[in-house]
ModelCIF file with pLDDT and N, C-alpha, C, O atoms, coordinates in Angstrom:
data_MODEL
#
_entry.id   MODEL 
#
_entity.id                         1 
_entity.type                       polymer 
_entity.pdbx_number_of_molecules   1 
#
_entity_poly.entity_id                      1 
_entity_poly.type                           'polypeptide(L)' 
_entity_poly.nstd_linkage                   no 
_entity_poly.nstd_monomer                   no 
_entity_poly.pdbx_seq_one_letter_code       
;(UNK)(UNK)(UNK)(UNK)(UNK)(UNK)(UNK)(UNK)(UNK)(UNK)(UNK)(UNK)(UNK)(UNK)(UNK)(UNK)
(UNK)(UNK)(UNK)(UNK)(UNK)(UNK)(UNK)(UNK)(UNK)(UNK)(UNK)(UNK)(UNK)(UNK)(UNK)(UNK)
(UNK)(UNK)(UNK)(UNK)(UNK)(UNK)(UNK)(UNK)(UNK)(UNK)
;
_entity_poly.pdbx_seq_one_letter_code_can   XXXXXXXXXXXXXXXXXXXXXXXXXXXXXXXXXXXXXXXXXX 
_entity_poly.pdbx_strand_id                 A 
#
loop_
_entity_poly_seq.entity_id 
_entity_poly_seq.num 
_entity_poly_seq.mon_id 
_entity_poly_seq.hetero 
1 1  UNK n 
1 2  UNK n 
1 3  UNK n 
1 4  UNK n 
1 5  UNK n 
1 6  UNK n 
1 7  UNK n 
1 8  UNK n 
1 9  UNK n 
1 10 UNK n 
1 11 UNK n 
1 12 UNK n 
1 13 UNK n 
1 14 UNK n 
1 15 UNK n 
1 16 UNK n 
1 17 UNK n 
1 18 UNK n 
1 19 UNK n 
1 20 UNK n 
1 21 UNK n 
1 22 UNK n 
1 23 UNK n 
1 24 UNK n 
1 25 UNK n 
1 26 UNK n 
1 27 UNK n 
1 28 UNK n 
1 29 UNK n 
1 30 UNK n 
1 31 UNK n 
1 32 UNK n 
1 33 UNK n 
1 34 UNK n 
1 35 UNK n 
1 36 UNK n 
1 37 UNK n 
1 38 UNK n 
1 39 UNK n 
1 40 UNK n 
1 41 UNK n 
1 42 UNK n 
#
_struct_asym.id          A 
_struct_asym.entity_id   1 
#
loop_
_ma_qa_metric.id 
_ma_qa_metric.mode 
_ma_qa_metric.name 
_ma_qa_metric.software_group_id 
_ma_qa_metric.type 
1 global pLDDT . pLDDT 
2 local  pLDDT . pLDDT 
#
_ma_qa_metric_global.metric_id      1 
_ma_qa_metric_global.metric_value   76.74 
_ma_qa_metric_global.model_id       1 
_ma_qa_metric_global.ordinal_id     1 
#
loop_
_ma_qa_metric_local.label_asym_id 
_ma_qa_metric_local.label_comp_id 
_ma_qa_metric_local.label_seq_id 
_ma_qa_metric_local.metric_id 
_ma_qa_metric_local.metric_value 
_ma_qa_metric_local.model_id 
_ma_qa_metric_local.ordinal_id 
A UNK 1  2 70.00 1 1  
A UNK 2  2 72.00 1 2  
A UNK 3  2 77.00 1 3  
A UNK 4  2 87.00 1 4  
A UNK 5  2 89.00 1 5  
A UNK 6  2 90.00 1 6  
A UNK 7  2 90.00 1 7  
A UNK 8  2 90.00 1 8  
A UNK 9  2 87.00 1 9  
A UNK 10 2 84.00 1 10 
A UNK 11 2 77.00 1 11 
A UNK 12 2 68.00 1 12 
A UNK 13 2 59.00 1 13 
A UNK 14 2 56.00 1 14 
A UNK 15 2 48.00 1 15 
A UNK 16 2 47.00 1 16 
A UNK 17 2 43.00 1 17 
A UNK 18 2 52.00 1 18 
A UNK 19 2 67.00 1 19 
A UNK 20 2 77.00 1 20 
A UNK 21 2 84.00 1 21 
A UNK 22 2 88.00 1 22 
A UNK 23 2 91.00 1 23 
A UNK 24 2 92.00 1 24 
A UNK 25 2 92.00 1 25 
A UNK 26 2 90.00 1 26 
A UNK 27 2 90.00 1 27 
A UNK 28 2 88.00 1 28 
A UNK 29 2 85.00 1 29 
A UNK 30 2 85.00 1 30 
A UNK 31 2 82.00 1 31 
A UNK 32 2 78.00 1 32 
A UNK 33 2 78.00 1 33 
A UNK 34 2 78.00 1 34 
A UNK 35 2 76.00 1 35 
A UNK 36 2 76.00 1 36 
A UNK 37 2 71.00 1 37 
A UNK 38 2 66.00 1 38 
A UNK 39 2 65.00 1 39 
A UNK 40 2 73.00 1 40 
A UNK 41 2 82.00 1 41 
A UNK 42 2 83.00 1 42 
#
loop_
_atom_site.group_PDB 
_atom_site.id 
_atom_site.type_symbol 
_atom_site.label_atom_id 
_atom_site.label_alt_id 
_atom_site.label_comp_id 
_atom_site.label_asym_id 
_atom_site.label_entity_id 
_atom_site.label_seq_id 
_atom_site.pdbx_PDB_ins_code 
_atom_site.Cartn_x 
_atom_site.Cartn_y 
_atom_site.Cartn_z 
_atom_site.occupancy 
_atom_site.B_iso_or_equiv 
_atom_site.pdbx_formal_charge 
_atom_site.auth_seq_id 
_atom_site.auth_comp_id 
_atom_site.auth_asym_id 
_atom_site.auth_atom_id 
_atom_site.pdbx_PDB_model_num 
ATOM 1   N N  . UNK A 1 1  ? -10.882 -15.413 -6.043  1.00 70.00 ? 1  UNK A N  1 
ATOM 2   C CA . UNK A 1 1  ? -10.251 -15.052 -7.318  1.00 70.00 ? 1  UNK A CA 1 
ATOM 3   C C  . UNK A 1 1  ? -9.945  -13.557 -7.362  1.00 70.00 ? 1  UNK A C  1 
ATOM 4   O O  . UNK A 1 1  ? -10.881 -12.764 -7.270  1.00 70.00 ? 1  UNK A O  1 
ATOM 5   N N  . UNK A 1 2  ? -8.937  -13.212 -7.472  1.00 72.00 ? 2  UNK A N  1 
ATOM 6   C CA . UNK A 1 2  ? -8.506  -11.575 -7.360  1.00 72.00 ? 2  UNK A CA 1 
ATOM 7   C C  . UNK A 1 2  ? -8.965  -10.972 -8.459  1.00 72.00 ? 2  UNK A C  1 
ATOM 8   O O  . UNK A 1 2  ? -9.222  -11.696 -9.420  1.00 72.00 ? 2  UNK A O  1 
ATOM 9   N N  . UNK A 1 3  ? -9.165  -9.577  -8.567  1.00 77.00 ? 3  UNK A N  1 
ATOM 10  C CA . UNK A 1 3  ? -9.787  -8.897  -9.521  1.00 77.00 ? 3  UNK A CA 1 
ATOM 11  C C  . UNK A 1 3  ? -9.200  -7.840  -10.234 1.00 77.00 ? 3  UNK A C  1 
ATOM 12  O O  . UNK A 1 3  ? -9.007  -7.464  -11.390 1.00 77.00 ? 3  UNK A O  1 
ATOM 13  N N  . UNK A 1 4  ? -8.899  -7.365  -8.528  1.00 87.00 ? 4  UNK A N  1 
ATOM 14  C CA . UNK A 1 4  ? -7.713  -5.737  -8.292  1.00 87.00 ? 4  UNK A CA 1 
ATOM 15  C C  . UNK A 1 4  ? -6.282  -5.803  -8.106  1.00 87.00 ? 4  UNK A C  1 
ATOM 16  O O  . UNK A 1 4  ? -5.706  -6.864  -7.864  1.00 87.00 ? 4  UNK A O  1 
ATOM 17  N N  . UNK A 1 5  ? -5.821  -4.921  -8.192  1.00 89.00 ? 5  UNK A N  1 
ATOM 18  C CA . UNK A 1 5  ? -4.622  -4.736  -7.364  1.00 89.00 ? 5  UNK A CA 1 
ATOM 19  C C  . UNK A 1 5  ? -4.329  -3.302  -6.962  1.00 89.00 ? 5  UNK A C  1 
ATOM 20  O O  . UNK A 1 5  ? -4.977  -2.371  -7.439  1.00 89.00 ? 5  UNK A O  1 
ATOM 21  N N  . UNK A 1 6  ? -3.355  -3.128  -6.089  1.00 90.00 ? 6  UNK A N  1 
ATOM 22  C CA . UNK A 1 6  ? -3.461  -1.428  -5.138  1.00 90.00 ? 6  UNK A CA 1 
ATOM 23  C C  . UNK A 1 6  ? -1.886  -1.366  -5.622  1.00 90.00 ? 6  UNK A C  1 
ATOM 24  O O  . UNK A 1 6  ? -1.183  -1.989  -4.826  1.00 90.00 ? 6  UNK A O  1 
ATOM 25  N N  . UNK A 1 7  ? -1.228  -0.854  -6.582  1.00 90.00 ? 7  UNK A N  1 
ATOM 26  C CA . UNK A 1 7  ? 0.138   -0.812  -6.451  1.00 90.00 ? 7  UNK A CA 1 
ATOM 27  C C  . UNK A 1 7  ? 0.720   0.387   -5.046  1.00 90.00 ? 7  UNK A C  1 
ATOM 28  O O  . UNK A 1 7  ? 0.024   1.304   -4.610  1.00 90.00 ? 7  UNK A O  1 
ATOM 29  N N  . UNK A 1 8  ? 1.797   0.122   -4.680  1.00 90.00 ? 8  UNK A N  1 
ATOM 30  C CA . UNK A 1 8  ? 2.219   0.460   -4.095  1.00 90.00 ? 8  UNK A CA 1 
ATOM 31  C C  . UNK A 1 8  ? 3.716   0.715   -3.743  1.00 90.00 ? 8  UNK A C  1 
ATOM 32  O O  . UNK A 1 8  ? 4.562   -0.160  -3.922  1.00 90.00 ? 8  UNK A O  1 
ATOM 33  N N  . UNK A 1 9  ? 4.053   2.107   -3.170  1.00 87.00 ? 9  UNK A N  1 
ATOM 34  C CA . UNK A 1 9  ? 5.659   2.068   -3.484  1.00 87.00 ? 9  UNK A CA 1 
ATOM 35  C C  . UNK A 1 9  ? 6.508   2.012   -2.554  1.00 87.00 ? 9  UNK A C  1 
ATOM 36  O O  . UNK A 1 9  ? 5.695   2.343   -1.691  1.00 87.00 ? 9  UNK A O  1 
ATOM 37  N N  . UNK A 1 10 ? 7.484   1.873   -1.960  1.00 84.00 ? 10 UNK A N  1 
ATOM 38  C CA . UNK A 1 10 ? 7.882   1.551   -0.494  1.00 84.00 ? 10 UNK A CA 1 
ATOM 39  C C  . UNK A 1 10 ? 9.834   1.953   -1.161  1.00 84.00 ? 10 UNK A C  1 
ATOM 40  O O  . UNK A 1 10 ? 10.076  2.162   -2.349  1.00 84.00 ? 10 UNK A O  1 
ATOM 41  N N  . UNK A 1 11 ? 10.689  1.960   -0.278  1.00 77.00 ? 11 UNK A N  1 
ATOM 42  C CA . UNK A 1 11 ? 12.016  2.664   0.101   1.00 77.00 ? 11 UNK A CA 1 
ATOM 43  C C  . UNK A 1 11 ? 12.582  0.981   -0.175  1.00 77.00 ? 11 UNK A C  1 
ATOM 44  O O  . UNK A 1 11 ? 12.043  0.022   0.378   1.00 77.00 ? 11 UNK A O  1 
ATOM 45  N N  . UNK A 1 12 ? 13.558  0.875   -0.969  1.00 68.00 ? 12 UNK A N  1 
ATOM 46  C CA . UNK A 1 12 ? 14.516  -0.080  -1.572  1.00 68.00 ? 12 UNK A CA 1 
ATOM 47  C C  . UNK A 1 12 ? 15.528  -0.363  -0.383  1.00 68.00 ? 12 UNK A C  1 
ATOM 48  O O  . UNK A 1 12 ? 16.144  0.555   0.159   1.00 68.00 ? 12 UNK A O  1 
ATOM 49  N N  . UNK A 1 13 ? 15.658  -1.694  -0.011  1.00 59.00 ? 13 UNK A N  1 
ATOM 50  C CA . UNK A 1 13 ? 16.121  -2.073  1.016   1.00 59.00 ? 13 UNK A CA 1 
ATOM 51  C C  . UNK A 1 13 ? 17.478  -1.616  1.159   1.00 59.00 ? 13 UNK A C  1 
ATOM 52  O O  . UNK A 1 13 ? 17.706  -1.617  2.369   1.00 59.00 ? 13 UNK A O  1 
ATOM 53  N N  . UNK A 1 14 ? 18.651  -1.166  0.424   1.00 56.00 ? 14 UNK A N  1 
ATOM 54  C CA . UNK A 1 14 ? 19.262  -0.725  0.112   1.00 56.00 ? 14 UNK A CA 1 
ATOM 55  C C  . UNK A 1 14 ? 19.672  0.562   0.447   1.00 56.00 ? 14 UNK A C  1 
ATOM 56  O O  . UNK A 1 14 ? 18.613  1.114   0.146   1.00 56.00 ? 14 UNK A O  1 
ATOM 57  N N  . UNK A 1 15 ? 20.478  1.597   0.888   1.00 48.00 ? 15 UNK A N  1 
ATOM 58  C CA . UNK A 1 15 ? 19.922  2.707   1.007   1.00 48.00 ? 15 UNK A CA 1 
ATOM 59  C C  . UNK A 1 15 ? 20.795  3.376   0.365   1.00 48.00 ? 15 UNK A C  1 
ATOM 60  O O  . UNK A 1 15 ? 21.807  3.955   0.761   1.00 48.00 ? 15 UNK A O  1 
ATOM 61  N N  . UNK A 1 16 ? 20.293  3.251   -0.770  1.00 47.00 ? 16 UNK A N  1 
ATOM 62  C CA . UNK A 1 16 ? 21.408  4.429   -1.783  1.00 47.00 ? 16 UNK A CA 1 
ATOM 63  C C  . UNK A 1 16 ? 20.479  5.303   -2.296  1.00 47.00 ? 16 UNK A C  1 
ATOM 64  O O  . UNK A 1 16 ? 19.309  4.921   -2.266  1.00 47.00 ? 16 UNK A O  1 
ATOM 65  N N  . UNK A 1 17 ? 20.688  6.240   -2.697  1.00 43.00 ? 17 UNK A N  1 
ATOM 66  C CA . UNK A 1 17 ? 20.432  7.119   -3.910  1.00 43.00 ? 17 UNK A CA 1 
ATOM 67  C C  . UNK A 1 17 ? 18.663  7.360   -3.611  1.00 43.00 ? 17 UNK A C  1 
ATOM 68  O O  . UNK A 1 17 ? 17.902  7.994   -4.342  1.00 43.00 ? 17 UNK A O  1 
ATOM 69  N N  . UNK A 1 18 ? 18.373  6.779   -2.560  1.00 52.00 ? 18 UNK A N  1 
ATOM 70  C CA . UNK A 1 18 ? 16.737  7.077   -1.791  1.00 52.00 ? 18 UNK A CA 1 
ATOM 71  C C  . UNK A 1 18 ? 15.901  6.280   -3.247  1.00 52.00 ? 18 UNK A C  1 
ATOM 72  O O  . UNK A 1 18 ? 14.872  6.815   -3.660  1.00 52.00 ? 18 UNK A O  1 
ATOM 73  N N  . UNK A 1 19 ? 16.317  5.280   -3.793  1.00 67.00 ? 19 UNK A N  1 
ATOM 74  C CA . UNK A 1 19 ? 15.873  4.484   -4.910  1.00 67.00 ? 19 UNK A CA 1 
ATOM 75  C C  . UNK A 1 19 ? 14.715  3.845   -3.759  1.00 67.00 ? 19 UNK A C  1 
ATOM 76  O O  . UNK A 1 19 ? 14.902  3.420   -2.619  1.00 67.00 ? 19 UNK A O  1 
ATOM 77  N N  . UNK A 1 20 ? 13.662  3.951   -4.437  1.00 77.00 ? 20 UNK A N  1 
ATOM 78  C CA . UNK A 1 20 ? 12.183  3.791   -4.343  1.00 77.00 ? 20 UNK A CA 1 
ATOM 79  C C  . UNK A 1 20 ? 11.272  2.509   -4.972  1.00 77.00 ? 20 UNK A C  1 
ATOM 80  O O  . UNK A 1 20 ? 10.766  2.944   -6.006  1.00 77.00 ? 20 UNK A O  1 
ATOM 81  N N  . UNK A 1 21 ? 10.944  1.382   -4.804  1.00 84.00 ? 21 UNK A N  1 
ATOM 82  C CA . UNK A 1 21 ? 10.169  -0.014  -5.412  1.00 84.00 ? 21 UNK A CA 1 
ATOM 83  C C  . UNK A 1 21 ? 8.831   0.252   -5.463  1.00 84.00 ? 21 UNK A C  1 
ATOM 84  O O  . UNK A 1 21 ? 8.150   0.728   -4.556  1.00 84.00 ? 21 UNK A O  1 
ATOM 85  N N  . UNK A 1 22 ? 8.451   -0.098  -6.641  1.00 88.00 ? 22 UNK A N  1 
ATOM 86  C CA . UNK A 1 22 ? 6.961   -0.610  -6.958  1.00 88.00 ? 22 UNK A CA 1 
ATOM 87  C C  . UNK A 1 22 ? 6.327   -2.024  -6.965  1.00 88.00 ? 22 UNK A C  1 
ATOM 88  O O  . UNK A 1 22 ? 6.656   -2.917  -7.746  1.00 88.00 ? 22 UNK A O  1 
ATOM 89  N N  . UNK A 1 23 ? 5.461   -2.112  -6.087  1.00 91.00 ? 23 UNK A N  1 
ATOM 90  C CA . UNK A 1 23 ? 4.861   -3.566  -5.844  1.00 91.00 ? 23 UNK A CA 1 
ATOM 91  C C  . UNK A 1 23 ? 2.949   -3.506  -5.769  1.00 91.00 ? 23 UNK A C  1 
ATOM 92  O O  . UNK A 1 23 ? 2.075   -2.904  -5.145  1.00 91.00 ? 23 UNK A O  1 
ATOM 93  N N  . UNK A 1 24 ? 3.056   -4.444  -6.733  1.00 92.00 ? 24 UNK A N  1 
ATOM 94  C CA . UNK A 1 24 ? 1.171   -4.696  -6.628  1.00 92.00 ? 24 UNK A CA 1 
ATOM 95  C C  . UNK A 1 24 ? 0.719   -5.274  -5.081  1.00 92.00 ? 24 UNK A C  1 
ATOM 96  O O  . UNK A 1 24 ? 1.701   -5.583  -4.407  1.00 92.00 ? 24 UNK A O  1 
ATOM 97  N N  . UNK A 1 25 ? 0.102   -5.366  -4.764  1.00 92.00 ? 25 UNK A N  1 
ATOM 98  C CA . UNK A 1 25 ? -0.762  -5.745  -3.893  1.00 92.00 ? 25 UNK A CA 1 
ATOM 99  C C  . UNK A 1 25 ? -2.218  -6.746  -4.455  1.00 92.00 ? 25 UNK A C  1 
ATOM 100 O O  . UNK A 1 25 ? -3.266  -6.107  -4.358  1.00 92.00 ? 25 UNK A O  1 
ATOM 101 N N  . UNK A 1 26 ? -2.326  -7.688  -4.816  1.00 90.00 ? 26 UNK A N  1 
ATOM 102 C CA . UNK A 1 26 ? -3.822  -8.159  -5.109  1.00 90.00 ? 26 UNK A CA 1 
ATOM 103 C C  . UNK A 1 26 ? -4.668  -7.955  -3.839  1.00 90.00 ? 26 UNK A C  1 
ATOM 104 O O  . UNK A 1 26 ? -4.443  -7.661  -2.665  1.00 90.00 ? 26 UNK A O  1 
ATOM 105 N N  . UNK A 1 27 ? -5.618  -8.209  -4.510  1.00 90.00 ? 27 UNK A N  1 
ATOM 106 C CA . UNK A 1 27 ? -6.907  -7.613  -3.340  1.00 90.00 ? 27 UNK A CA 1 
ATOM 107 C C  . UNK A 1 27 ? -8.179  -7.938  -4.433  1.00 90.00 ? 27 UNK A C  1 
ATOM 108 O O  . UNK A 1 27 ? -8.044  -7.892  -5.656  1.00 90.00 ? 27 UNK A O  1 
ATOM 109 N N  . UNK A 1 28 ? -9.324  -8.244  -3.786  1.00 88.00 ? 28 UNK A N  1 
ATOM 110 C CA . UNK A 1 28 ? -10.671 -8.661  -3.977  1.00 88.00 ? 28 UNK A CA 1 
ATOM 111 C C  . UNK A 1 28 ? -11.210 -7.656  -4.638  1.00 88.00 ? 28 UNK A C  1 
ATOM 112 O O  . UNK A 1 28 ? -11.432 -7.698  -5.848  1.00 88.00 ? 28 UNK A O  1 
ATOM 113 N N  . UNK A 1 29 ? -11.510 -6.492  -3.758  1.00 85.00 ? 29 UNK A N  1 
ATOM 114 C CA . UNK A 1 29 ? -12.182 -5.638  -4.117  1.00 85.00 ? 29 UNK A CA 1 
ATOM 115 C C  . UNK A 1 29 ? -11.250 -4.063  -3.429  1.00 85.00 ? 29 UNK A C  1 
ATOM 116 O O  . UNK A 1 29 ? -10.547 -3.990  -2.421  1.00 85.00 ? 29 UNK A O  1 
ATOM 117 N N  . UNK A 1 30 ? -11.593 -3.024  -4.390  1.00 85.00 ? 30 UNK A N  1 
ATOM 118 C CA . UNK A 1 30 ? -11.355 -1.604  -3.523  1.00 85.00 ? 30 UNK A CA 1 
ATOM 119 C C  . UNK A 1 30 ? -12.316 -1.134  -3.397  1.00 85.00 ? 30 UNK A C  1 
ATOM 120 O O  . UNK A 1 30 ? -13.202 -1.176  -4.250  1.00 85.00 ? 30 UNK A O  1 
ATOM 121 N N  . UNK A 1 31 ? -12.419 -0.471  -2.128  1.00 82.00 ? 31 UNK A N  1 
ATOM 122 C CA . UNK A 1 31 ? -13.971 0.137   -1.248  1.00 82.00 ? 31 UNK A CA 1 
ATOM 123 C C  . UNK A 1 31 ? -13.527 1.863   -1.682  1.00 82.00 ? 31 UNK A C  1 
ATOM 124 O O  . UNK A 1 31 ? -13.930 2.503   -2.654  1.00 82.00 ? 31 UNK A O  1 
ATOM 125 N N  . UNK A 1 32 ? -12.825 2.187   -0.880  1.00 78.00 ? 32 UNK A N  1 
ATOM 126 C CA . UNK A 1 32 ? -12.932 3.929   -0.822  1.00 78.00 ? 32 UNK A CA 1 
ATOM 127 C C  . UNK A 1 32 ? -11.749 4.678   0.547   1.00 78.00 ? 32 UNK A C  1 
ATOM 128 O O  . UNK A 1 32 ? -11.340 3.878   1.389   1.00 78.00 ? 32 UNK A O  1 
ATOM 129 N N  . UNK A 1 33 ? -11.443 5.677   0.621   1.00 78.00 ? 33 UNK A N  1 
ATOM 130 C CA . UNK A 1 33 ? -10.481 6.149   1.070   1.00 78.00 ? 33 UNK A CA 1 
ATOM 131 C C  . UNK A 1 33 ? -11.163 6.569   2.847   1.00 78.00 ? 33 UNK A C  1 
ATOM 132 O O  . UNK A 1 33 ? -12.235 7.167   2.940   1.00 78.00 ? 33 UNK A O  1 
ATOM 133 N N  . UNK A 1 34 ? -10.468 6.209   3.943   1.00 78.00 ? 34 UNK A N  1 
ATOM 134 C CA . UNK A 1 34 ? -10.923 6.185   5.352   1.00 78.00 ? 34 UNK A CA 1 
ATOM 135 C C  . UNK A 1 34 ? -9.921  6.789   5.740   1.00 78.00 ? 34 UNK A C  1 
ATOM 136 O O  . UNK A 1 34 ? -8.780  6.502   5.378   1.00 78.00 ? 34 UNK A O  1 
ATOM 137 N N  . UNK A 1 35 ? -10.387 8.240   6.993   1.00 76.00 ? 35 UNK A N  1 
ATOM 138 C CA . UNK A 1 35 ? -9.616  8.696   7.411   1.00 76.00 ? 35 UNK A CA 1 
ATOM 139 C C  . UNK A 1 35 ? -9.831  8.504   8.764   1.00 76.00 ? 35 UNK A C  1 
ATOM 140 O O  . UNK A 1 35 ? -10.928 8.860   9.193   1.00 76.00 ? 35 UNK A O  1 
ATOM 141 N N  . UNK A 1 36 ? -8.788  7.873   9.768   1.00 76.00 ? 36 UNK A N  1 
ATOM 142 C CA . UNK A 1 36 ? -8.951  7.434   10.916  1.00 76.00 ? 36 UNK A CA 1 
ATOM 143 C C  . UNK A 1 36 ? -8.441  8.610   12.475  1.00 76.00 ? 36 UNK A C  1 
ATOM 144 O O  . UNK A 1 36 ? -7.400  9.257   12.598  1.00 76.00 ? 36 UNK A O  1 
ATOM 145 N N  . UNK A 1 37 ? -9.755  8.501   13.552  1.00 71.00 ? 37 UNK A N  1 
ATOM 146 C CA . UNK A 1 37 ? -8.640  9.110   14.555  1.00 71.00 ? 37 UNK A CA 1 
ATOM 147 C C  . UNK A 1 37 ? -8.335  7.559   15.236  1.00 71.00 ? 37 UNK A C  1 
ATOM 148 O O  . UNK A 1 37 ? -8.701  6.410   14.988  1.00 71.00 ? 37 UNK A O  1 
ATOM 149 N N  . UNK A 1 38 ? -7.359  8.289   16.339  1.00 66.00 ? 38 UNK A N  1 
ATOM 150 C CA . UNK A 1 38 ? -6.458  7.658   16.797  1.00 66.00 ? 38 UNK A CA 1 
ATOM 151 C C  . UNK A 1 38 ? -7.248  6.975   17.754  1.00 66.00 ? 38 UNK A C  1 
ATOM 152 O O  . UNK A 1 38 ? -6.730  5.993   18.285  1.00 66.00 ? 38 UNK A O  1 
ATOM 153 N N  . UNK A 1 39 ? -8.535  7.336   18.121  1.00 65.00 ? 39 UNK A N  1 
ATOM 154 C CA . UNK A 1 39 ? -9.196  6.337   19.142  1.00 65.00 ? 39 UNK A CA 1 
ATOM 155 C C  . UNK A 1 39 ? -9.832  5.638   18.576  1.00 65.00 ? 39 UNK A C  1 
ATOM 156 O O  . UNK A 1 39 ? -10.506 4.772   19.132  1.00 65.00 ? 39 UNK A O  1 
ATOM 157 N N  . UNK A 1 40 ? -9.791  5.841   17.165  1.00 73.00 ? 40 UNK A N  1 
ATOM 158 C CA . UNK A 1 40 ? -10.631 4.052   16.515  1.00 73.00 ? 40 UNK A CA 1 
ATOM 159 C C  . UNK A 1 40 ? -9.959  3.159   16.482  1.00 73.00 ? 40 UNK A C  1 
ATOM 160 O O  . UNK A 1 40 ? -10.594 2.153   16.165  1.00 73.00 ? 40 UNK A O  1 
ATOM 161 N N  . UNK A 1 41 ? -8.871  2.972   16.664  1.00 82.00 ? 41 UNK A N  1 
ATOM 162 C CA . UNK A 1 41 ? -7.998  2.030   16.086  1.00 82.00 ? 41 UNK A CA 1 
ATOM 163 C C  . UNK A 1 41 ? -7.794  1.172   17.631  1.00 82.00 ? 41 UNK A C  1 
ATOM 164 O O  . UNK A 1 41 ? -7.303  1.801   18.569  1.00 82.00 ? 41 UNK A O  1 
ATOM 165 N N  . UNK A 1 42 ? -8.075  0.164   17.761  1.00 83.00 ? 42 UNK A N  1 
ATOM 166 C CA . UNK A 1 42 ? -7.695  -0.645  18.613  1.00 83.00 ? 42 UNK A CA 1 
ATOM 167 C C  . UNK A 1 42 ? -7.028  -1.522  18.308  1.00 83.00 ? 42 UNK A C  1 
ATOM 168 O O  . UNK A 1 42 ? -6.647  -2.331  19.154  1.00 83.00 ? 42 UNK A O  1 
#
């Protein structure tokens, strides 16, 4: 059962005028902000 959501904004498929979309994301829970190097990520 969702609780949260993370909105989020992303570049309009479109490419005019650099017009910009807002979209929720549901999600369970939010934890906290992770900053990654490049050798964690496998």
């Amino acid at each position: 059962p969702r609780q949260e959501f993370v909105v989020v904004e992303v570049d309009s498929p479109e490419a005019t005028l650099r017009e910009r979309i807002k979209i929720g994301i549901a999600v369970d829970k939010i934890f906290d902000v992770s900053y990654l190097a490049n050798t964690q990520v496998e």
